[in-house]
C-alpha atoms as a PDB file:
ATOM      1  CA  UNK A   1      81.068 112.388 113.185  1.00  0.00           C
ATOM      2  CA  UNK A   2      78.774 113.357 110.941  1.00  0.00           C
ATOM      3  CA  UNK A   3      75.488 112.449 113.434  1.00  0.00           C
ATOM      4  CA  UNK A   4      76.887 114.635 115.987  1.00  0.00           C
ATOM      5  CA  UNK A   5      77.004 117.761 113.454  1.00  0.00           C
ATOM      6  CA  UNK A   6      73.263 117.080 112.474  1.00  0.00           C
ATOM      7  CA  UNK A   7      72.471 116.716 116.383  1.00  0.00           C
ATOM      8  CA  UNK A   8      74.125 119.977 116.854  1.00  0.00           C
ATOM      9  CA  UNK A   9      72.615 121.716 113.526  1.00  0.00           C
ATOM     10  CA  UNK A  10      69.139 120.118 112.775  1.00  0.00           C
ATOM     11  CA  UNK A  11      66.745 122.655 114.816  1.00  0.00           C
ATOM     12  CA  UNK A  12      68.541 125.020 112.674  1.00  0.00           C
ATOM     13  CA  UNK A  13      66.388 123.405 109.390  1.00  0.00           C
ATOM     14  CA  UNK A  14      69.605 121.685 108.764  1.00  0.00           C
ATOM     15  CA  UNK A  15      69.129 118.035 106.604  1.00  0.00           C
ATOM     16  CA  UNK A  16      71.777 115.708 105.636  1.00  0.00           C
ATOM     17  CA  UNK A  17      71.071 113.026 102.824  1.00  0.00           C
ATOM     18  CA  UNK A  18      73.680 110.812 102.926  1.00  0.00           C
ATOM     19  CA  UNK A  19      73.952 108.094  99.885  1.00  0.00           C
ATOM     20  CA  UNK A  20      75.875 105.291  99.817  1.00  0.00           C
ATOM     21  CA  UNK A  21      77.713 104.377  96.806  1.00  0.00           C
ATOM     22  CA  UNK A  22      77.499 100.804  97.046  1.00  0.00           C
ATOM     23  CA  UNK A  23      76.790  98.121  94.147  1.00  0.00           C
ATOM     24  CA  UNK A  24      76.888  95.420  97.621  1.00  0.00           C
ATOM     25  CA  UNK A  25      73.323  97.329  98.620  1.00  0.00           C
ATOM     26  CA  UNK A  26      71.610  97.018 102.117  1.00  0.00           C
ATOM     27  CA  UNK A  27      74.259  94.233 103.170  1.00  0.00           C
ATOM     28  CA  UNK A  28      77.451  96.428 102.776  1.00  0.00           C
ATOM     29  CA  UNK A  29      76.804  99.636 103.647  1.00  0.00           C
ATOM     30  CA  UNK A  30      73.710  99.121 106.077  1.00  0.00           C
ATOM     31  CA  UNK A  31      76.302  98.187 109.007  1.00  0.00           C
ATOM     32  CA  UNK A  32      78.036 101.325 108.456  1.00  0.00           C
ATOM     33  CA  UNK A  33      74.989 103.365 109.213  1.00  0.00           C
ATOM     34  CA  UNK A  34      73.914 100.678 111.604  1.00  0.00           C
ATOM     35  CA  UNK A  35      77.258 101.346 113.923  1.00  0.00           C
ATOM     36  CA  UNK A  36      77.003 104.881 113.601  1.00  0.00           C
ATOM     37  CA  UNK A  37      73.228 105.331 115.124  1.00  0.00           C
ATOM     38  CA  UNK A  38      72.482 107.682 112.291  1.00  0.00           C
ATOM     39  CA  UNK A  39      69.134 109.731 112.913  1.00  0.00           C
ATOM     40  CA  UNK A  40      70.029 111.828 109.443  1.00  0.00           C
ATOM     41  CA  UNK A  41      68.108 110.194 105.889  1.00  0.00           C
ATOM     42  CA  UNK A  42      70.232 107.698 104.433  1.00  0.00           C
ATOM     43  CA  UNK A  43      70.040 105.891 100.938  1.00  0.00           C
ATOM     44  CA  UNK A  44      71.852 102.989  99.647  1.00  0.00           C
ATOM     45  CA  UNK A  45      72.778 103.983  96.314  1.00  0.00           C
ATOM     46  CA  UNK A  46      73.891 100.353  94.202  1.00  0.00           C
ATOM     47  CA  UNK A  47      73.827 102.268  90.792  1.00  0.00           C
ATOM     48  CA  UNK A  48      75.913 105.045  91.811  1.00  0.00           C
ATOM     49  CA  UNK A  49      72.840 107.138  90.803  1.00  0.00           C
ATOM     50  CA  UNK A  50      73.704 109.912  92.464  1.00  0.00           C
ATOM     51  CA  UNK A  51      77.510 110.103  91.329  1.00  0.00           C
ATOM     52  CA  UNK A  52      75.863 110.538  87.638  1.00  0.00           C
ATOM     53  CA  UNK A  53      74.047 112.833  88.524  1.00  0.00           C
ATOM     54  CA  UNK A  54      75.925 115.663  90.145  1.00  0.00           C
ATOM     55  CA  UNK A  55      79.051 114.655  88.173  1.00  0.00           C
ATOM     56  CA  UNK A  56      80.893 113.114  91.559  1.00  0.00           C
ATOM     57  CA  UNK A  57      83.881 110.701  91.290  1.00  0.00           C
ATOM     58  CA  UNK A  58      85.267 109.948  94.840  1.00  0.00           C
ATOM     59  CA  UNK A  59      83.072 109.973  98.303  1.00  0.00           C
ATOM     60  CA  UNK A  60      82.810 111.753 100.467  1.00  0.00           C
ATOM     61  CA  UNK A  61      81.586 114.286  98.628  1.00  0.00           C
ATOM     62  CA  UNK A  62      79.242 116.915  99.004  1.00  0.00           C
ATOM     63  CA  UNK A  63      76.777 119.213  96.742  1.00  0.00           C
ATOM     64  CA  UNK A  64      75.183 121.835  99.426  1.00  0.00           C
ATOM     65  CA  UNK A  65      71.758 122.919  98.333  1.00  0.00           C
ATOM     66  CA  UNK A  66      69.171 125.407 100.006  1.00  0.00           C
ATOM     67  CA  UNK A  67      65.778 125.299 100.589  1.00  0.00           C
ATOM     68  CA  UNK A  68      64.699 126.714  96.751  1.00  0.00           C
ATOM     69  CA  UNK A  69      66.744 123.830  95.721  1.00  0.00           C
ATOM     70  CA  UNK A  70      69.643 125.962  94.243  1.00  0.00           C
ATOM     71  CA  UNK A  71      73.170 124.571  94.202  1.00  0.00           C
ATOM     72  CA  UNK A  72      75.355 126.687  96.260  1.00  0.00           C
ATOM     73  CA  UNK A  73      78.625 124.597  96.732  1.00  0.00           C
ATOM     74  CA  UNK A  74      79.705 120.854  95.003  1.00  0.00           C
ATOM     75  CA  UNK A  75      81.959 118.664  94.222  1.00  0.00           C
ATOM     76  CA  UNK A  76      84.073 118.753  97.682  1.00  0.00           C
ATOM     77  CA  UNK A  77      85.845 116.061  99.826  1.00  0.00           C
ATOM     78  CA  UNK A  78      83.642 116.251 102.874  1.00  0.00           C
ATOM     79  CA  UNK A  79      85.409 114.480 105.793  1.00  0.00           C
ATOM     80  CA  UNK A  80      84.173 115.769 109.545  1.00  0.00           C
ATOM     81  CA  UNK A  81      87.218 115.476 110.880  1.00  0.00           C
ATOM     82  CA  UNK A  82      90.757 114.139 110.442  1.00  0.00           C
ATOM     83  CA  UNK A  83      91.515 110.757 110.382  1.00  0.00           C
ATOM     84  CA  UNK A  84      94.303 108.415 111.540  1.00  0.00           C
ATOM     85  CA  UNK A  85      96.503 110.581 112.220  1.00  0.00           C
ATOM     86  CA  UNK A  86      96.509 112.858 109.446  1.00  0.00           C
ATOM     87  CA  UNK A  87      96.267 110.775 107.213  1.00  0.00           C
ATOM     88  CA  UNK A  88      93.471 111.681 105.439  1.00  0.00           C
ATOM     89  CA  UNK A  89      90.340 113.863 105.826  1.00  0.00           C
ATOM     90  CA  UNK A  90      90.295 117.456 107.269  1.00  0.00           C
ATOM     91  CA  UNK A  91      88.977 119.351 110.428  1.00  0.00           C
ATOM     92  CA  UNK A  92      88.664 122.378 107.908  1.00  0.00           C
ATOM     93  CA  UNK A  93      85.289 121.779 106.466  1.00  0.00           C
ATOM     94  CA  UNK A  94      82.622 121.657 109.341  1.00  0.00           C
ATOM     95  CA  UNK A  95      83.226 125.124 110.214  1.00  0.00           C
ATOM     96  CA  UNK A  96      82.362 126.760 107.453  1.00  0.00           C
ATOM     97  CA  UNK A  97      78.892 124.116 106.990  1.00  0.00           C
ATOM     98  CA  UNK A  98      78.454 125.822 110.254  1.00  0.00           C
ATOM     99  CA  UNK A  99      78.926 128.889 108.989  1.00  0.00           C
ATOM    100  CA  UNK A 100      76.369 128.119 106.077  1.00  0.00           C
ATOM    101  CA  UNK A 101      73.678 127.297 108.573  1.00  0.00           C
ATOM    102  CA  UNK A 102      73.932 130.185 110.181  1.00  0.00           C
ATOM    103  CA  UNK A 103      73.568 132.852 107.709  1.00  0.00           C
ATOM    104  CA  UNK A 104      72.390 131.255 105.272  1.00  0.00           C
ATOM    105  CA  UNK A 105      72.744 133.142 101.273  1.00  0.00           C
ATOM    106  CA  UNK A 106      74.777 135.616 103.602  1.00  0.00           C
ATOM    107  CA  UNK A 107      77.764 133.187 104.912  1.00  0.00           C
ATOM    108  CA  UNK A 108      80.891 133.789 102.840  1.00  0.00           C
ATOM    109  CA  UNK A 109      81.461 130.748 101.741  1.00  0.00           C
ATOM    110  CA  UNK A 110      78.521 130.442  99.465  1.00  0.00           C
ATOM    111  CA  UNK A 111      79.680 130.429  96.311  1.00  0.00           C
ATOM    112  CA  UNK A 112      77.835 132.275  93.243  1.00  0.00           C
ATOM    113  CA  UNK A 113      76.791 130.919  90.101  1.00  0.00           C
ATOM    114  CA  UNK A 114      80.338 131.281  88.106  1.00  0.00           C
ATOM    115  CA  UNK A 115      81.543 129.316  91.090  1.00  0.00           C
ATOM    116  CA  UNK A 116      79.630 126.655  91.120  1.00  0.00           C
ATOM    117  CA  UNK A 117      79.758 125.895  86.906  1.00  0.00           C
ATOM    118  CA  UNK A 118      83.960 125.929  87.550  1.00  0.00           C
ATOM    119  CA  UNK A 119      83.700 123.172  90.295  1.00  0.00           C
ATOM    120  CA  UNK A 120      81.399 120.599  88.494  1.00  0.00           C
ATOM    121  CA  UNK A 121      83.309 117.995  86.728  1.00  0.00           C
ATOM    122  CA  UNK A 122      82.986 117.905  83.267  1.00  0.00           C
ATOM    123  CA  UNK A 123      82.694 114.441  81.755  1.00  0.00           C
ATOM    124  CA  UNK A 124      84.002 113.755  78.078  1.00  0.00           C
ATOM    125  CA  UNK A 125      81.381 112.021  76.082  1.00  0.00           C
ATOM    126  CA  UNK A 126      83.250 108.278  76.432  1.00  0.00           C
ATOM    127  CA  UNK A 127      82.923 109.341  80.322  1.00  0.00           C
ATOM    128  CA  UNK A 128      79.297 109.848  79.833  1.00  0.00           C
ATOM    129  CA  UNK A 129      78.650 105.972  78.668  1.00  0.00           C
ATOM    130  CA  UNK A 130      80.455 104.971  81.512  1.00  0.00           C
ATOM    131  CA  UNK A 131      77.467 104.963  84.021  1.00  0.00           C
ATOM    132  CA  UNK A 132      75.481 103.122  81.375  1.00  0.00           C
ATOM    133  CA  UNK A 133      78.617 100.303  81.103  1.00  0.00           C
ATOM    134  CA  UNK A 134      78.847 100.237  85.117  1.00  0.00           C
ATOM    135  CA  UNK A 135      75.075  99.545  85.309  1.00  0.00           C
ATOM    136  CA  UNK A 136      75.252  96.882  83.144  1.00  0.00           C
ATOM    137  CA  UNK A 137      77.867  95.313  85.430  1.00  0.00           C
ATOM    138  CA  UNK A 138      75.788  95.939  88.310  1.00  0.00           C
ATOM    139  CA  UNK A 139      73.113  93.856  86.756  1.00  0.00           C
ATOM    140  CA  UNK A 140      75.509  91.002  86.248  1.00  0.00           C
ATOM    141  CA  UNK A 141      76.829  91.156  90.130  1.00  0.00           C
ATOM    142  CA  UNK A 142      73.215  90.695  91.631  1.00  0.00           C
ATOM    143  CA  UNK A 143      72.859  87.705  88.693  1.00  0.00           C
ATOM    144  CA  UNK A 144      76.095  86.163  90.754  1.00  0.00           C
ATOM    145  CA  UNK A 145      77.851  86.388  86.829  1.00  0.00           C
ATOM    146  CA  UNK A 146      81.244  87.816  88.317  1.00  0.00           C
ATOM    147  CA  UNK A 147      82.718  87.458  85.303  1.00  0.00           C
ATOM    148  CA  UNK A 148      80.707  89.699  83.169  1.00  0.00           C
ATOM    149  CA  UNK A 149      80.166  92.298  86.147  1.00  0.00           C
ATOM    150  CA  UNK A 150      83.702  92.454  86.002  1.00  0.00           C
ATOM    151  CA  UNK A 151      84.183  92.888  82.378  1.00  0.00           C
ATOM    152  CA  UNK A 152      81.438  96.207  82.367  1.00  0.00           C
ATOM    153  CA  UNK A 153      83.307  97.495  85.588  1.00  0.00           C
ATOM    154  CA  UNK A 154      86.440  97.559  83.895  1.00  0.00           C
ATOM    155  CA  UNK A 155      84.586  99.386  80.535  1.00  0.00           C
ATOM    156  CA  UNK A 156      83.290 101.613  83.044  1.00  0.00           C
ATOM    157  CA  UNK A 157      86.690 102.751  83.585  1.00  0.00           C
ATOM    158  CA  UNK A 158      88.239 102.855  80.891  1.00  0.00           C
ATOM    159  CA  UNK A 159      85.471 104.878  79.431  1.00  0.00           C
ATOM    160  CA  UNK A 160      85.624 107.644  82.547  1.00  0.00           C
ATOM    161  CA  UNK A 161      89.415 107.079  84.259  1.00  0.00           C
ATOM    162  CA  UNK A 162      88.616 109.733  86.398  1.00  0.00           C
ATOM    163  CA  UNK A 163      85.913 108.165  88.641  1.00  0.00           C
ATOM    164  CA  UNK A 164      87.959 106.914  91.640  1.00  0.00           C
ATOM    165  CA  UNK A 165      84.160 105.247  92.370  1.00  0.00           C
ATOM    166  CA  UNK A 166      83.992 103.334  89.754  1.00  0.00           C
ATOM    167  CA  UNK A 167      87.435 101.971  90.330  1.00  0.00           C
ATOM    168  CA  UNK A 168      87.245 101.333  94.356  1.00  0.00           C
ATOM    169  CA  UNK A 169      84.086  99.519  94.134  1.00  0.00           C
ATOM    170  CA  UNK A 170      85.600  97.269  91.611  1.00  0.00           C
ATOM    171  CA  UNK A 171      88.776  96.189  93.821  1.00  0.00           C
ATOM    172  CA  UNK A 172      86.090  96.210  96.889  1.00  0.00           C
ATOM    173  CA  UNK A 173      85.900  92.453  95.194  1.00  0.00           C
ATOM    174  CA  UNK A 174      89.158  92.354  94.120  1.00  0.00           C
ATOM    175  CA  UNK A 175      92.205  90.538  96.497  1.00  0.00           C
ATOM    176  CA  UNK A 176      93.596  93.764  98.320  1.00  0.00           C
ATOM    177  CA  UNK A 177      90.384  95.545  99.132  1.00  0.00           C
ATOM    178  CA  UNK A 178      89.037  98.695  97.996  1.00  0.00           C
ATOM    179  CA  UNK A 179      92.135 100.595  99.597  1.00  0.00           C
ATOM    180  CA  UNK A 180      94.802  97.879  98.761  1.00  0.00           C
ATOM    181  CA  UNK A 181      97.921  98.238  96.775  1.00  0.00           C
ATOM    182  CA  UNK A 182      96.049  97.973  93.512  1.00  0.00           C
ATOM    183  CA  UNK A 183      94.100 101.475  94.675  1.00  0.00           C
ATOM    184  CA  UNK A 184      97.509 102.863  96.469  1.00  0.00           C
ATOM    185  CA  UNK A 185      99.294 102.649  92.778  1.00  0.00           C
ATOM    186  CA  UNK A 186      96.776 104.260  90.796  1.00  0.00           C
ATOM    187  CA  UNK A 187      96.416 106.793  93.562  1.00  0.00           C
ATOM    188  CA  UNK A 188     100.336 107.605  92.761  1.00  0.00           C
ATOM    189  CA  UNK A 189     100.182 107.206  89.332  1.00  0.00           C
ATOM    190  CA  UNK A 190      97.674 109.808  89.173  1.00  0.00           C
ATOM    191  CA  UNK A 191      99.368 112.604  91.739  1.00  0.00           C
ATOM    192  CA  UNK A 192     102.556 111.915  90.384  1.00  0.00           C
ATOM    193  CA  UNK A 193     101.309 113.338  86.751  1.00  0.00           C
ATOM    194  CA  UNK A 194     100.326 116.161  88.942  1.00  0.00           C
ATOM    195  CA  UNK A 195      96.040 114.972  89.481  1.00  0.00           C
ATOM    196  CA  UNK A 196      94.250 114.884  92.606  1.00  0.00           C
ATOM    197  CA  UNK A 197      92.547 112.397  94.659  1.00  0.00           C
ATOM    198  CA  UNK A 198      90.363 115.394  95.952  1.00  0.00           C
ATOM    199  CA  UNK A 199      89.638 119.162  94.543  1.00  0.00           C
ATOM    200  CA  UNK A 200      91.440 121.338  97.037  1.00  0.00           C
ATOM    201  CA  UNK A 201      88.932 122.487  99.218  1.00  0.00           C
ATOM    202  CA  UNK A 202      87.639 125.897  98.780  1.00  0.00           C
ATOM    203  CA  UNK A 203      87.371 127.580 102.039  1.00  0.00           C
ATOM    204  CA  UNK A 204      89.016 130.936 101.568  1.00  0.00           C
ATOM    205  CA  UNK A 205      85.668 132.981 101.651  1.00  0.00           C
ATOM    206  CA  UNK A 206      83.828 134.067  98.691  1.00  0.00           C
ATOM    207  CA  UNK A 207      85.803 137.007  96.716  1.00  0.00           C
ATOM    208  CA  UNK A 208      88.696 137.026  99.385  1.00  0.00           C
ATOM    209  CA  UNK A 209      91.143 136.812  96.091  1.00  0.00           C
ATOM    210  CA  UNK A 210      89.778 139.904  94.879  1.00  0.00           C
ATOM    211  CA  UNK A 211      90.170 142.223  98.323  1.00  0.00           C
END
């Protein structure tokens, strides 16, 4: 979905980097982009580099940046469309990228600087050594030591329980799947105490709440 938006948008000096998060590298995730005929940059991210970063836990997600490099939305589930049914992913969020390319600074759904500080996740400092931890078990899954990849995954989260990465690339190895009951429970466990498995989108315009 996303190839045709980029068809439709790129003349308009419209990139999309897309980066795997993927400890399995080029043989995991390169079908995906394979199948899909992508034309957009693509980067196969093992480390989850890029998570660290920008403070992401799930993916999709999205960090919109201009062309001075300034941040001007983050931290957003950002499915093209729905998906099986309903079951997941929204047909809420193209428009307003649309919207974005179009006007640029101007659209209203650029948010300002307050904005953007309120929707980066902030990490406690035990979820700060988790990228270090997951790393580590990185190292040992390319070594083919499964057993001590496994045992830094699992430090990883403990140390940051909020990174739904960290988790679904563990059980991508696990019996189940990275979507399997394992992931399904801790999904609930976490909604039930009243979490999230995204941030609520934020597509009411830019100071709507105050008109």
């Amino acid at each position: 979905m996303w190839q045709s938006i980029y068809e439709e948008l790129k003349s308009e000096n419209f990139e999309i980097i897309s980066f795997a998060q993927d400890t399995g590298g080029e043989a995991a995730a390169g079908p995906i982009f394979d199948a899909g005929n992508v034309t957009y940059t693509t980067v196969i991210d093992v480390n989850h580099h890029i998570s660290a970063l920008y403070n992401l836990v799930n993916v999709p997600s999205g960090v919109w940046i201009d062309e001075a490099g300034k941040i001007q939305r983050i931290n957003e589930g950002t499915y093209a469309a729905v998906h099986a049914n309903g079951a997941f992913g929204t047909d809420e969020y193209v428009p307003i990228v649309r919207d974005w390319v179009a006007k640029g600074a101007d659209s209203e759904y650029v948010w300002d600087l307050e904005q953007v500080r309120a929707n980066i996740f902030q990490r406690t400092p035990e979820a700060e050594m988790a990228q270090p931890a997951f790393r580590i078990g990185t190292h040992y899954f390319t070594l083919g030591n499964d057993a001590k990849a496994e045992q830094y995954w699992t430090m990883a989260q403990e140390l940051d329980p909020t990174s739904w990465n960290y988790l679904r690339q563990d059980l991508q190895y696990e019996d189940g799947g990275s979507a399997g009951p394992a992931w399904r429970e801790r999904r609930t466990q976490i909604e039930s105490a009243g979490g999230t498995y995204y941030a609520p989108l934020g597509i009411e315009p830019a100071g709507a709440a105050n008109n």
